[in-house]
Structure formats: structure tokens, C-alpha cells
N, C-alpha and C. Protein backbone atom coordinates (compact mmCIF):
# COMPACT_ATOMS: atom_id res chain seq x y z
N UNK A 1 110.88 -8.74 58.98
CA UNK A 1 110.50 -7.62 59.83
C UNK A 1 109.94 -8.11 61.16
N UNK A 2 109.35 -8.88 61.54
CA UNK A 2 108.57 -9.70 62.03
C UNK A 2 109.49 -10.25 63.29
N UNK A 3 110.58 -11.20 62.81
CA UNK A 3 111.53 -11.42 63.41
C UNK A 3 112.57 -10.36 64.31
N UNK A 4 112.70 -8.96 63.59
CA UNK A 4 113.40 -7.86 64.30
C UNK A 4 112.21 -7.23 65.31
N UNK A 5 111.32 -7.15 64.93
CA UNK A 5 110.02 -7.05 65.98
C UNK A 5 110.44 -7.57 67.12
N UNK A 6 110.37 -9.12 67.03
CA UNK A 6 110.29 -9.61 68.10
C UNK A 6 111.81 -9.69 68.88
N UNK A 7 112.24 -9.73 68.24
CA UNK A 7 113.79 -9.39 68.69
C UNK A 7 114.17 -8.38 69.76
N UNK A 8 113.18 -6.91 69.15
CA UNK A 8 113.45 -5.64 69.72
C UNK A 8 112.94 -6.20 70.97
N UNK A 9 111.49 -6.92 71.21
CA UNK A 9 110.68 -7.19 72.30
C UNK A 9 112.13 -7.64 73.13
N UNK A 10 112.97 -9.06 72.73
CA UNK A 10 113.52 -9.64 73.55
C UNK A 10 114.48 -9.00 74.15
N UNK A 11 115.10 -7.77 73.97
CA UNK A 11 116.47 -7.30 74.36
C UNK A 11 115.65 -5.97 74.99
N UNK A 12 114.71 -5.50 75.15
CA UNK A 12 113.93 -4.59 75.73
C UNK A 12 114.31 -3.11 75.41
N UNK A 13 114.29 -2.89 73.66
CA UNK A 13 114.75 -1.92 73.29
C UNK A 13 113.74 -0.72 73.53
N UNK A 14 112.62 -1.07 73.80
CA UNK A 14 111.68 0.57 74.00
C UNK A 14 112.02 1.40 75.18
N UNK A 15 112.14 -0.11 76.56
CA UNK A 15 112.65 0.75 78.01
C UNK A 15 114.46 1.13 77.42
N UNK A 16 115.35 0.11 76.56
CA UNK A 16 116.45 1.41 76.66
C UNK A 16 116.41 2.17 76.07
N UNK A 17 115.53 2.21 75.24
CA UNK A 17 115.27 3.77 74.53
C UNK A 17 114.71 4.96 75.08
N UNK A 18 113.80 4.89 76.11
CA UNK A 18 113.46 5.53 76.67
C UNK A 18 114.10 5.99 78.20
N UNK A 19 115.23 5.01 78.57
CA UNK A 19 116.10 5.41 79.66
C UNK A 19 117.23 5.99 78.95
N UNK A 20 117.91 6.22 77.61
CA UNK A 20 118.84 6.80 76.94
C UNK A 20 118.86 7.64 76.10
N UNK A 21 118.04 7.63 75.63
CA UNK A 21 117.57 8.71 74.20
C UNK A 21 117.37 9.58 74.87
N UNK A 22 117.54 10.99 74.16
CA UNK A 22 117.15 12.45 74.61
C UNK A 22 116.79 13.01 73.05
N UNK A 23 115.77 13.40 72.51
CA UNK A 23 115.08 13.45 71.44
C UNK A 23 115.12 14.91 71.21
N UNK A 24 115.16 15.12 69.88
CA UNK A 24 115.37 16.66 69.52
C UNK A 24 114.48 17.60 69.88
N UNK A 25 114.33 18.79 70.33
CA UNK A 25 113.10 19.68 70.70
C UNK A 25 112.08 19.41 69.67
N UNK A 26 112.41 18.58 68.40
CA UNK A 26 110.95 18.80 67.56
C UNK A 26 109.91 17.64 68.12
N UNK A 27 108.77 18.06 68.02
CA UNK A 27 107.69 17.04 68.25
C UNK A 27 107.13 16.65 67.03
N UNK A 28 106.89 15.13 67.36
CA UNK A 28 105.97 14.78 65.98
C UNK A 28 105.08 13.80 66.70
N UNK A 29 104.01 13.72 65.25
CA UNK A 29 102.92 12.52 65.97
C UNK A 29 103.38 11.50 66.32
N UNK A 30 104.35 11.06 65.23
CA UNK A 30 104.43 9.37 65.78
C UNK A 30 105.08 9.69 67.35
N UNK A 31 105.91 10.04 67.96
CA UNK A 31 106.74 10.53 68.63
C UNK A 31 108.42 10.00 68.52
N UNK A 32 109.64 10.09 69.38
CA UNK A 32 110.45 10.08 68.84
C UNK A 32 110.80 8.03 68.69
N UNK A 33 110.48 7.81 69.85
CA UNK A 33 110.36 6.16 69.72
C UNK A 33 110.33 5.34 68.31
N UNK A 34 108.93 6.17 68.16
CA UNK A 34 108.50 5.35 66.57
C UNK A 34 109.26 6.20 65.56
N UNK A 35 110.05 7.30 65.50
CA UNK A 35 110.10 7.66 63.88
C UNK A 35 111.50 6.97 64.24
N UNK A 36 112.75 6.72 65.50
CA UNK A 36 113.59 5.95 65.47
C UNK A 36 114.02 4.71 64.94
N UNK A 37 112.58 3.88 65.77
CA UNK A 37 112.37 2.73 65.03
C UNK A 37 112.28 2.21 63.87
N UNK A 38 111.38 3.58 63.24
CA UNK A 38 110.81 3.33 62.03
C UNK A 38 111.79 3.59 60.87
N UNK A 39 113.07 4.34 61.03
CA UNK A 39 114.15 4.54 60.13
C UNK A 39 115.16 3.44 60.34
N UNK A 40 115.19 2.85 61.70
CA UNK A 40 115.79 1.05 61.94
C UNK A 40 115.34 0.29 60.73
N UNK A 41 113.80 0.17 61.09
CA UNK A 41 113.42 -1.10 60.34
C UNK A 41 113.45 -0.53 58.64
N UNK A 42 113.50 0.70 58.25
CA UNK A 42 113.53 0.98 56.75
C UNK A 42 114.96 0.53 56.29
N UNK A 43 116.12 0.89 57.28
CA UNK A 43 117.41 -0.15 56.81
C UNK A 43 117.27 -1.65 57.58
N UNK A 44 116.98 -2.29 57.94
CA UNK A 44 116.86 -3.58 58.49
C UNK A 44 115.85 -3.92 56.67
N UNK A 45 114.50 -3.65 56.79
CA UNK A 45 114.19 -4.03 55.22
C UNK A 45 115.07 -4.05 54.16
N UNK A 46 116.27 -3.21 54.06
CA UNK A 46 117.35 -2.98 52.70
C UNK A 46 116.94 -1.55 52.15
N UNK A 47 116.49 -0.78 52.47
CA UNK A 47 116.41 0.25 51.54
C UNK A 47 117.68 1.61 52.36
N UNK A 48 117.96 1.97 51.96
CA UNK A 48 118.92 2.81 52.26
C UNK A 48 119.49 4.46 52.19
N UNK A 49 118.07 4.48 51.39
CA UNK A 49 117.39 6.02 51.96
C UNK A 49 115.92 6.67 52.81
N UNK A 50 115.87 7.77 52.70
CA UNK A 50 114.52 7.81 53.72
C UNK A 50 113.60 8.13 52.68
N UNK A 51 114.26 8.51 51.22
CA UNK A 51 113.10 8.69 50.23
C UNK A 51 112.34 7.38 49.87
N UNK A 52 112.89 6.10 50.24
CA UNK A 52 111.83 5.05 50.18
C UNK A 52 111.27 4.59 50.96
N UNK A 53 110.63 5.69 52.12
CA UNK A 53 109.54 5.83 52.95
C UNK A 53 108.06 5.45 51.80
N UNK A 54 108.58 6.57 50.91
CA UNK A 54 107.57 6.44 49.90
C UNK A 54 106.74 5.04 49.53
N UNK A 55 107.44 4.34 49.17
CA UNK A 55 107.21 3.19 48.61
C UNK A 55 106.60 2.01 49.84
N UNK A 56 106.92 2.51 50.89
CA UNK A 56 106.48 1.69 52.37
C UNK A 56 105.36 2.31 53.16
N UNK A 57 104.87 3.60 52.48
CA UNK A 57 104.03 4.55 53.18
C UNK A 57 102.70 3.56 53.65
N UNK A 58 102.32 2.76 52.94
CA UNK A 58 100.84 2.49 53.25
C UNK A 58 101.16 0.41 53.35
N UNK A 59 102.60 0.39 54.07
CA UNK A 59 102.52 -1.02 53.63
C UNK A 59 102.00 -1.73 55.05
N UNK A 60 101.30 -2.79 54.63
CA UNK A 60 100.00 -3.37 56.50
C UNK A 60 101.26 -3.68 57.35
N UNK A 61 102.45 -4.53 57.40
CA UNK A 61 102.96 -4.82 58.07
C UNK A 61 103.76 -3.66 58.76
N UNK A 62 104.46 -3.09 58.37
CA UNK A 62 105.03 -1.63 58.69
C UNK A 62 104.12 -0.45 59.71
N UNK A 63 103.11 -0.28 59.05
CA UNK A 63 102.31 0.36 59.69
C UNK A 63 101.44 -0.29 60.66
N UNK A 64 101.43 -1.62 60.58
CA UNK A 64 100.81 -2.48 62.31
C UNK A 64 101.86 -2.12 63.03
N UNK A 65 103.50 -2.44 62.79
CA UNK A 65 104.44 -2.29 64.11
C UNK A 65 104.35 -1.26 64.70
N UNK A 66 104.15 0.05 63.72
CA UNK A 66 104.50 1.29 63.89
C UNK A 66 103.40 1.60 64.16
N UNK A 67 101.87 1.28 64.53
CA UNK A 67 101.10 1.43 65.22
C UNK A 67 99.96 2.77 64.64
N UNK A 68 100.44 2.54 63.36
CA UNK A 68 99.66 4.07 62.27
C UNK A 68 98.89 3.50 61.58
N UNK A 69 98.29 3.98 60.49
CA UNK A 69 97.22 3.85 59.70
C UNK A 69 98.31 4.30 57.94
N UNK A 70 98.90 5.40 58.54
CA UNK A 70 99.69 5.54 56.83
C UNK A 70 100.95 6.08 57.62
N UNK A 71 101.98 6.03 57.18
CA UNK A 71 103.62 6.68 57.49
C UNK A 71 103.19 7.96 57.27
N UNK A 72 103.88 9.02 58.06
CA UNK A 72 103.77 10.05 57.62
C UNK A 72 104.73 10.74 55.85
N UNK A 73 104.77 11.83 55.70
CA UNK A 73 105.57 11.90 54.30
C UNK A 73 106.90 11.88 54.57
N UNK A 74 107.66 11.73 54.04
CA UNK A 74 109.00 11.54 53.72
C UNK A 74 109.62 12.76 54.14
N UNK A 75 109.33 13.78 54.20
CA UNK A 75 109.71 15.28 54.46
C UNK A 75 109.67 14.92 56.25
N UNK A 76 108.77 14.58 56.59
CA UNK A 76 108.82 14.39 57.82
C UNK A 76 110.14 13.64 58.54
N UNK A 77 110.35 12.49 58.01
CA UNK A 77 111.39 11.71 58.61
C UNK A 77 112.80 12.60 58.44
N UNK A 78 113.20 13.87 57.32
CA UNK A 78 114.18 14.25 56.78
C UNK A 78 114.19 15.68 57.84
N UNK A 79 112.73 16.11 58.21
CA UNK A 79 113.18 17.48 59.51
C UNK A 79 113.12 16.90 60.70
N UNK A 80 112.83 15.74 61.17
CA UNK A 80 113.48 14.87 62.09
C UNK A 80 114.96 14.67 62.35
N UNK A 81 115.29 14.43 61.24
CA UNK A 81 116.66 13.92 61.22
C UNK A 81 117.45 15.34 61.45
N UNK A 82 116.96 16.31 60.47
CA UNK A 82 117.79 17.37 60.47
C UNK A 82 117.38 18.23 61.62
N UNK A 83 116.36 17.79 62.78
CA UNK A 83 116.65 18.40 64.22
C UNK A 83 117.50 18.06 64.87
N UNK A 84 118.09 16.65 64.69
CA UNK A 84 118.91 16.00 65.77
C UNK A 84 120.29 16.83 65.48
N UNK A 85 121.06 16.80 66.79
CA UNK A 85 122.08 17.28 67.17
C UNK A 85 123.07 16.61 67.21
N UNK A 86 123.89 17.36 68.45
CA UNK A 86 125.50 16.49 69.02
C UNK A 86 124.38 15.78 70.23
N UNK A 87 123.60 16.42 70.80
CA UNK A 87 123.11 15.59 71.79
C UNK A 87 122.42 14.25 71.32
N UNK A 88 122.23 14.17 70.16
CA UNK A 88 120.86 12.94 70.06
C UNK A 88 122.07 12.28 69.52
N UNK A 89 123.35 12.53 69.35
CA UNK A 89 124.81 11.68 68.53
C UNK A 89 124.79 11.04 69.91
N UNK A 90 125.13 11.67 70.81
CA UNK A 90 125.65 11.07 72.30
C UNK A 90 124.61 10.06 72.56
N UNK A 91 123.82 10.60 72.47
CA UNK A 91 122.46 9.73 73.20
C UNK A 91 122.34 8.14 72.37
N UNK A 92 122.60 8.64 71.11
CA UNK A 92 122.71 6.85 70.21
C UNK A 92 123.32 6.34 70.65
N UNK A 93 124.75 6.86 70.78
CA UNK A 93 126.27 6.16 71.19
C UNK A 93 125.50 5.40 72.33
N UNK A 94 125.03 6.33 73.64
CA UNK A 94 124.82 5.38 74.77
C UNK A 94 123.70 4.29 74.50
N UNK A 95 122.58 4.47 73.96
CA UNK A 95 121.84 3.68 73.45
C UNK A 95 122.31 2.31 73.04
N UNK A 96 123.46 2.51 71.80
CA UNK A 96 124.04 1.74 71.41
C UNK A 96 124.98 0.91 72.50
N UNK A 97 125.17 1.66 73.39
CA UNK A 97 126.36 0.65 74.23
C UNK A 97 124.76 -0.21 75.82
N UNK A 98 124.31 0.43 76.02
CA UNK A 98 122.91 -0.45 76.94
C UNK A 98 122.95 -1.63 75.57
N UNK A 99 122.86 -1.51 74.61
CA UNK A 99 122.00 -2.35 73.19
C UNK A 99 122.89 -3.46 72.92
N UNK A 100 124.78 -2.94 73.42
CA UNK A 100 125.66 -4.13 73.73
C UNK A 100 125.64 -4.95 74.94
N UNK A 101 125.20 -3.77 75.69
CA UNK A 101 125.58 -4.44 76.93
C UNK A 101 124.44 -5.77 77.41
N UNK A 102 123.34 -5.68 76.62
CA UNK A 102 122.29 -6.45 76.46
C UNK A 102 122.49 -7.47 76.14
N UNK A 103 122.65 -7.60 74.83
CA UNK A 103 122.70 -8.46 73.51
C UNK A 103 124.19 -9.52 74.26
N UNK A 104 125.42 -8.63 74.83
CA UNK A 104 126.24 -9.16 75.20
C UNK A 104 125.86 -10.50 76.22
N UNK A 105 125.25 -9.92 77.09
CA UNK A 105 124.61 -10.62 78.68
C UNK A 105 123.89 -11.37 78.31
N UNK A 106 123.03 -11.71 77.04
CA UNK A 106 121.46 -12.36 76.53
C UNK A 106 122.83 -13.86 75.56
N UNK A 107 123.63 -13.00 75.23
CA UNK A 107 124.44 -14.39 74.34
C UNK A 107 125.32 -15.64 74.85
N UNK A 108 125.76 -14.70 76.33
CA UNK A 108 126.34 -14.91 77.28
C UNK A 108 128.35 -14.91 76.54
N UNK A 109 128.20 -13.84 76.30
CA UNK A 109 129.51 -13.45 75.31
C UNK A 109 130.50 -12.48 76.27
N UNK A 110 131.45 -12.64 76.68
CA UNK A 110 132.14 -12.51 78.01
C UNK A 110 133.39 -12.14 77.47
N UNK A 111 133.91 -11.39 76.53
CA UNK A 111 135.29 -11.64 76.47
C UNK A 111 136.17 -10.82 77.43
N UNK A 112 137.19 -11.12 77.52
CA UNK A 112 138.39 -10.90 78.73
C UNK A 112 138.82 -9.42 77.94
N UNK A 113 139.09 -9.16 76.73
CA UNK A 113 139.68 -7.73 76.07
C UNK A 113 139.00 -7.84 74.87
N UNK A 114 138.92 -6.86 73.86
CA UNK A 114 138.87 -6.88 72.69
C UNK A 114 139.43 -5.40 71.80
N UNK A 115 139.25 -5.69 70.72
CA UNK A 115 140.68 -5.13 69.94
C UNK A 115 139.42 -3.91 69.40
N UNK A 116 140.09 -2.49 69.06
CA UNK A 116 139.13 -1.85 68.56
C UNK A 116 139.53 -1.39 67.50
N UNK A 117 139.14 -1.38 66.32
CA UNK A 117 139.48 -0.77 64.95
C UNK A 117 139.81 0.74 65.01
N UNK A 118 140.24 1.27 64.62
CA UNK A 118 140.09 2.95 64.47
C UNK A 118 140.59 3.13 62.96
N UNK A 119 139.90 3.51 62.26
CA UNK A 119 139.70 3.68 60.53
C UNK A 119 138.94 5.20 60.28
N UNK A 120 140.33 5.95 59.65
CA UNK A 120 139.98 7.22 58.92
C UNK A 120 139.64 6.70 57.70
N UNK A 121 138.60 7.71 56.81
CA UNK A 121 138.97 7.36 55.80
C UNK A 121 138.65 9.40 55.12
N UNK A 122 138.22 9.18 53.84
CA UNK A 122 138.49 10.48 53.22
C UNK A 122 136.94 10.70 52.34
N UNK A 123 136.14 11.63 52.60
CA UNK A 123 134.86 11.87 51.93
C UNK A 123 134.92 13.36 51.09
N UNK A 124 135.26 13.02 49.73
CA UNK A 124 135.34 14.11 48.97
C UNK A 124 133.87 15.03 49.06
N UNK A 125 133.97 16.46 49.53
CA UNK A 125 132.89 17.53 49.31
C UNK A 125 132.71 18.02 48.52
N UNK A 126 131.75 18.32 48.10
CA UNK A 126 131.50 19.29 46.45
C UNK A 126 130.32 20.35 47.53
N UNK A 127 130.75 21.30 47.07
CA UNK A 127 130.00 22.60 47.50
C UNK A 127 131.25 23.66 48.52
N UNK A 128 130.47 24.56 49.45
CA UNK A 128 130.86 25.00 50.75
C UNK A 128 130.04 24.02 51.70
N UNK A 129 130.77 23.14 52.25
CA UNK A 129 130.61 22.48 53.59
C UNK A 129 131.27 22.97 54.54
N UNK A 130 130.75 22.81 55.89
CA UNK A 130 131.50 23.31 56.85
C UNK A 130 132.55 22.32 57.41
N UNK A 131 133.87 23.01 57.70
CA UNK A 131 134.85 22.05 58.00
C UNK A 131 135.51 21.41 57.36
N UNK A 132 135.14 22.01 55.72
CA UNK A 132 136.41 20.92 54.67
C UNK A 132 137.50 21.58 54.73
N UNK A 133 138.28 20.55 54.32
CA UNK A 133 139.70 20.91 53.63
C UNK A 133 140.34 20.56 53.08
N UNK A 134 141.19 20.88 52.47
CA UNK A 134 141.71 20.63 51.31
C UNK A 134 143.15 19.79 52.30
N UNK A 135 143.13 18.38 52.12
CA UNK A 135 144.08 17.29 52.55
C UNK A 135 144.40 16.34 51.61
N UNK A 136 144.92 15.29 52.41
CA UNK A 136 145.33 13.91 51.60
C UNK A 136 144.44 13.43 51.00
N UNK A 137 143.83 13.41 50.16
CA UNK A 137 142.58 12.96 49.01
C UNK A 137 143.22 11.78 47.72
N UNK A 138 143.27 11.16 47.84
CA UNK A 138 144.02 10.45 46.59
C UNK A 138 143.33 9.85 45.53
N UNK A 139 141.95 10.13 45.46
CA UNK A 139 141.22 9.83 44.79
C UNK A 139 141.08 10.77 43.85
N UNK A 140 140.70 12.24 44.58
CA UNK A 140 140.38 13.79 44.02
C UNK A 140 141.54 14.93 44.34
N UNK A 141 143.01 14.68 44.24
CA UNK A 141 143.80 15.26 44.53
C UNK A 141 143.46 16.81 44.47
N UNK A 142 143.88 17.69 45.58
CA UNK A 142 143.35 18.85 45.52
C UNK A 142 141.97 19.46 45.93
N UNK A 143 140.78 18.40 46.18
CA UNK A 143 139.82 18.81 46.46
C UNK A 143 139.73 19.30 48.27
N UNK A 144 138.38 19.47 48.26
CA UNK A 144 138.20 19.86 49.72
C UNK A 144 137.61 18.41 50.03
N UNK A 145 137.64 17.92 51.65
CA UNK A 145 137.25 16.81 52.21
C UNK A 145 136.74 16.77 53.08
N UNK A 146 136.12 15.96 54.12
CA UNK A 146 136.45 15.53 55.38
C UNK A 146 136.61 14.01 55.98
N UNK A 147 136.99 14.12 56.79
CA UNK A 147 137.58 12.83 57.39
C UNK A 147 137.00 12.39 58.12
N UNK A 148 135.97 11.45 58.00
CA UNK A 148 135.16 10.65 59.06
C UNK A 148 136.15 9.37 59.79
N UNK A 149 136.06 9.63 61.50
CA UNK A 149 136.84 8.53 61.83
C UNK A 149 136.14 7.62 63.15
N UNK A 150 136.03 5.81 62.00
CA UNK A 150 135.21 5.38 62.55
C UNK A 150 136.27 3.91 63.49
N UNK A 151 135.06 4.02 64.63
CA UNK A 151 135.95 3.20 65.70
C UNK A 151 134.56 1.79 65.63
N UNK A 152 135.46 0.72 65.41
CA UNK A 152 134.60 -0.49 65.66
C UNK A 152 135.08 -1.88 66.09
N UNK A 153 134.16 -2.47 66.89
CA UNK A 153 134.66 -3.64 67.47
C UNK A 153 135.42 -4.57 66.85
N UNK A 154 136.37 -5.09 66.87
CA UNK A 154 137.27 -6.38 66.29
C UNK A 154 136.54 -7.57 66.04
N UNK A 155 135.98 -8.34 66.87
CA UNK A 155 135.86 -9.40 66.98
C UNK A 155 133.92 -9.23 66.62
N UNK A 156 133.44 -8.53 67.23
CA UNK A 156 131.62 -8.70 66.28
C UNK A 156 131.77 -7.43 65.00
N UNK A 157 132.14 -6.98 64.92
CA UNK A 157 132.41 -5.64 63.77
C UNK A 157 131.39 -5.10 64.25
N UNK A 158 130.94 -4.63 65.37
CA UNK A 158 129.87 -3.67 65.22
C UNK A 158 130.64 -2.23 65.76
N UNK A 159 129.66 -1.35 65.67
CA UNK A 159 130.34 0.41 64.92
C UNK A 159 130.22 0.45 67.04
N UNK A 160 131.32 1.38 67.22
CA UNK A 160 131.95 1.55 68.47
C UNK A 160 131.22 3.25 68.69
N UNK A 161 131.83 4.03 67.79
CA UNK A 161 131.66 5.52 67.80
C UNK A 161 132.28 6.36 66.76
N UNK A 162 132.64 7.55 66.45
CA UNK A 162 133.28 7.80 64.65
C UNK A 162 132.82 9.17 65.51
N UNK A 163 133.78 10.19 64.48
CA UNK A 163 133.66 11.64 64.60
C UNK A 163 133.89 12.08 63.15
N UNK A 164 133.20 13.01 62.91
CA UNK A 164 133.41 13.80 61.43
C UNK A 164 134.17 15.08 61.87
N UNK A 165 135.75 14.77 61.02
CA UNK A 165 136.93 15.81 61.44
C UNK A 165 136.59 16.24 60.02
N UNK A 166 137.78 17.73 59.89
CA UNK A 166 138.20 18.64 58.90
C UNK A 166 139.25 17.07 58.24
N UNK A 167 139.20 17.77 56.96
CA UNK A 167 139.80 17.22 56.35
C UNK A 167 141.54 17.36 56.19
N UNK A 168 142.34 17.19 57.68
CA UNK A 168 143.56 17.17 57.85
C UNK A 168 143.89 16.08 58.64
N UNK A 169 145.02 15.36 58.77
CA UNK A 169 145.75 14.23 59.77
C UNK A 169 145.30 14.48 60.98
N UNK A 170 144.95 13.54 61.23
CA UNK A 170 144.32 13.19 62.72
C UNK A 170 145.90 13.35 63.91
N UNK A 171 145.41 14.08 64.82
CA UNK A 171 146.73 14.18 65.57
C UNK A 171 146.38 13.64 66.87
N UNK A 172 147.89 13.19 67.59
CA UNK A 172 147.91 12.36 68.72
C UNK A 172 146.35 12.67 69.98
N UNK A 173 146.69 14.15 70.02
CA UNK A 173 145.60 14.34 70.85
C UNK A 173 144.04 13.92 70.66
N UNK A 174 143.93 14.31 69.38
CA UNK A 174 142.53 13.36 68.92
C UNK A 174 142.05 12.31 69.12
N UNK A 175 143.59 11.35 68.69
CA UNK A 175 143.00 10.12 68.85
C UNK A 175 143.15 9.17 70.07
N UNK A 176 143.76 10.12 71.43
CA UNK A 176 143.75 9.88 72.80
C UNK A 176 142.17 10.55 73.21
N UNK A 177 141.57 11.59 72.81
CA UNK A 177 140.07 11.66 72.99
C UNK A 177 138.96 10.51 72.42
N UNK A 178 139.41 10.56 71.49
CA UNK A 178 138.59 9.18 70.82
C UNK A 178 139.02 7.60 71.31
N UNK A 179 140.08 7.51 72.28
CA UNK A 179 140.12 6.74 72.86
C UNK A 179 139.43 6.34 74.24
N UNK A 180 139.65 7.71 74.73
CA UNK A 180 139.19 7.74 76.12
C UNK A 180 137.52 7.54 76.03
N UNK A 181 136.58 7.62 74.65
CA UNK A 181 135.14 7.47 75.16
C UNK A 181 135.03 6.39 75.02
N UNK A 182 135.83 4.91 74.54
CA UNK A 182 135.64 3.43 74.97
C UNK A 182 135.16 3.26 75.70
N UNK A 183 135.57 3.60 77.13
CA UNK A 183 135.38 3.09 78.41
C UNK A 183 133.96 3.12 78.58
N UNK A 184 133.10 4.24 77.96
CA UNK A 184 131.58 4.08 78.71
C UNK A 184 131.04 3.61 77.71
N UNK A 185 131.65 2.75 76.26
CA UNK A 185 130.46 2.20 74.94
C UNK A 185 130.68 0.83 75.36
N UNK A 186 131.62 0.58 75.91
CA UNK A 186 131.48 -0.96 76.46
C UNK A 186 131.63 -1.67 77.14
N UNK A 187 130.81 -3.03 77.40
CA UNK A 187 130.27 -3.69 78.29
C UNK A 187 131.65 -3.75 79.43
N UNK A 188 131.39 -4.24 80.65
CA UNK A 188 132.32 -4.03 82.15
C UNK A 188 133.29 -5.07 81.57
């Protein structure tokens, strides 16, 4: 943890967070900086939900970075999340591309082109979700779905941008939109 600490220091993730992020109308104590961070470093530790806030609520190292006394509850981090929008989607994306364009310039990693993945794949729904449908499923033939389609770098594998479609074939026009937002996720 310690090490991503100082890491964040070196690539100057608070000023691009605060020149890129646009944070959901909700307010909270920590503010939006820290509950960002603070769901980073809960997957950077390995845990991979926000219900094991729990288990980190009162831990010294966690709560020195994060500058608290106890985490707030777990409910908290989950109406956080469920304020964010399409705007706070955009706002990562750009986040994420300052966070390349950094890391790129700091490694001194220059490449001339690089290749970009584009990978549908198929997320079976159980319930009424909005936007399923009943498509190519070959796992759950017949069910309802949707189609998350994720775009990522070739050569570092890191995640480019992804859209959550209805669950039907992605058509030409789509994936000339999902082409065209390359240009501003990465570096000149």
C-alpha cells in the first residue's frame, strides 16, 4: 500500500484528479478525492468488493493515507458509487488517459502506433435490467443479456474505454463511434 502511496505522489495523481474528475452532486465527508482513492487502494490491496470495506474499516495504515480516524460504512462507498453517472464515466476515461499520458512520459515509453483490442463479450441478466436482450448467448441460450464492449491497449494491456450495449451485434456504426474516442485516451 505504501508503495502505491508513493507512487500516486510520483505521477501527481491528486492535481490530475482534481483537473479531470467532475464528481457526482453527492457530497460526502471524506470528499470525492478520498472515497476515489479509497476504492483504488481496496482493489490495489486484492479485495474485490466494496463489502470488504468492512474488514479494513479501522485498519492504521488505510486510514493514515486516507487521512480518517475510521472508514466510513460500507453503505456509504455503495451511494457513492450509485450517484455516479455518464459524466463521472467520461471524467475516469479522461483521468485515465492524463494517468497514461503521465506514466507514459515518466517511463519514457514513446511508441510510433499501437494496436487496440476491441473485445465484446456476453453478460447473462437475471431479472428486468434495462437494455437486455435476448441475443447470441452461448452459454445461456435464450436468455436476456448485455454486451459489454471493452477496448484495450495491445502492447501494456491497460483498459482504453468499453460501453455497456443491449444485448444484440454490434454494428458498423458503433464500432466507428467507439473508434473515434481513441484519439483523446491517448498519449500524442
Amino acid at each position: 500500500l505504501l508503495a502505491l502511496v508513493k507512487f500516486l505522489d510520483l505521477i501527481g495523481f491528486q492535481a490530475l484528479f482534481a483537473e479531470h474528475y467532475r464528481g457526482p452532486q453527492r457530497k460526502t465527508q471524506l470528499g470525492h478525492y478520498r472515497m476515489v482513492s479509497g476504492i483504488v487502494m481496496l482493489l490495489f490491496i486484492g479485495f474485490q468488493r466494496l463489502g470488504h470495506f468492512a474488514y479494513l474499516r479501522y485498519d492504521a495504515m488505510l486510514c493514515g493515507v486516507l487521512q480518517v480516524a475510521a472508514l466510513p460504512a460500507v453503505s456509504t462507498f455503495w451511494r457513492y458509487l450509485q450517484a455516479m453517472g455518464l459524466v463521472q464515466s467520461q471524467s475516469l476515461l479522461r483521468l485515465g488517459a492524463a494517468l497514461r499520458r503521465r506514466v507514459w512520459q515518466l517511463c519514457g515509453y514513446a511508441p510510433r502506433a499501437v494496436q487496440i483490442n476491441i473485445d465484446t463479450t456476453v453478460s447473462t441478466v437475471y431479472g428486468a435490467i434495462e437494455g437486455a436482450r435476448k441475443g447470441h448467448n452461448r452459454k445461456h441460450r435464450g436468455k436476456k443479456a448485455l454486451r459489454p464492449v471493452l477496448c484495450f491497449v495491445s502492447e501494456t494491456r491497460e483498459y482504453l474505454c468499453g460501453t455497456q450495449r443491449r444485448g444484440q451485434t454490434m454494428s458498423g456504426e458503433e464500432v466507428a463511434r467507439q473508434i473515434r474516442q481513441f484519439r483523446g485516451l491517448l498519449p500524442d
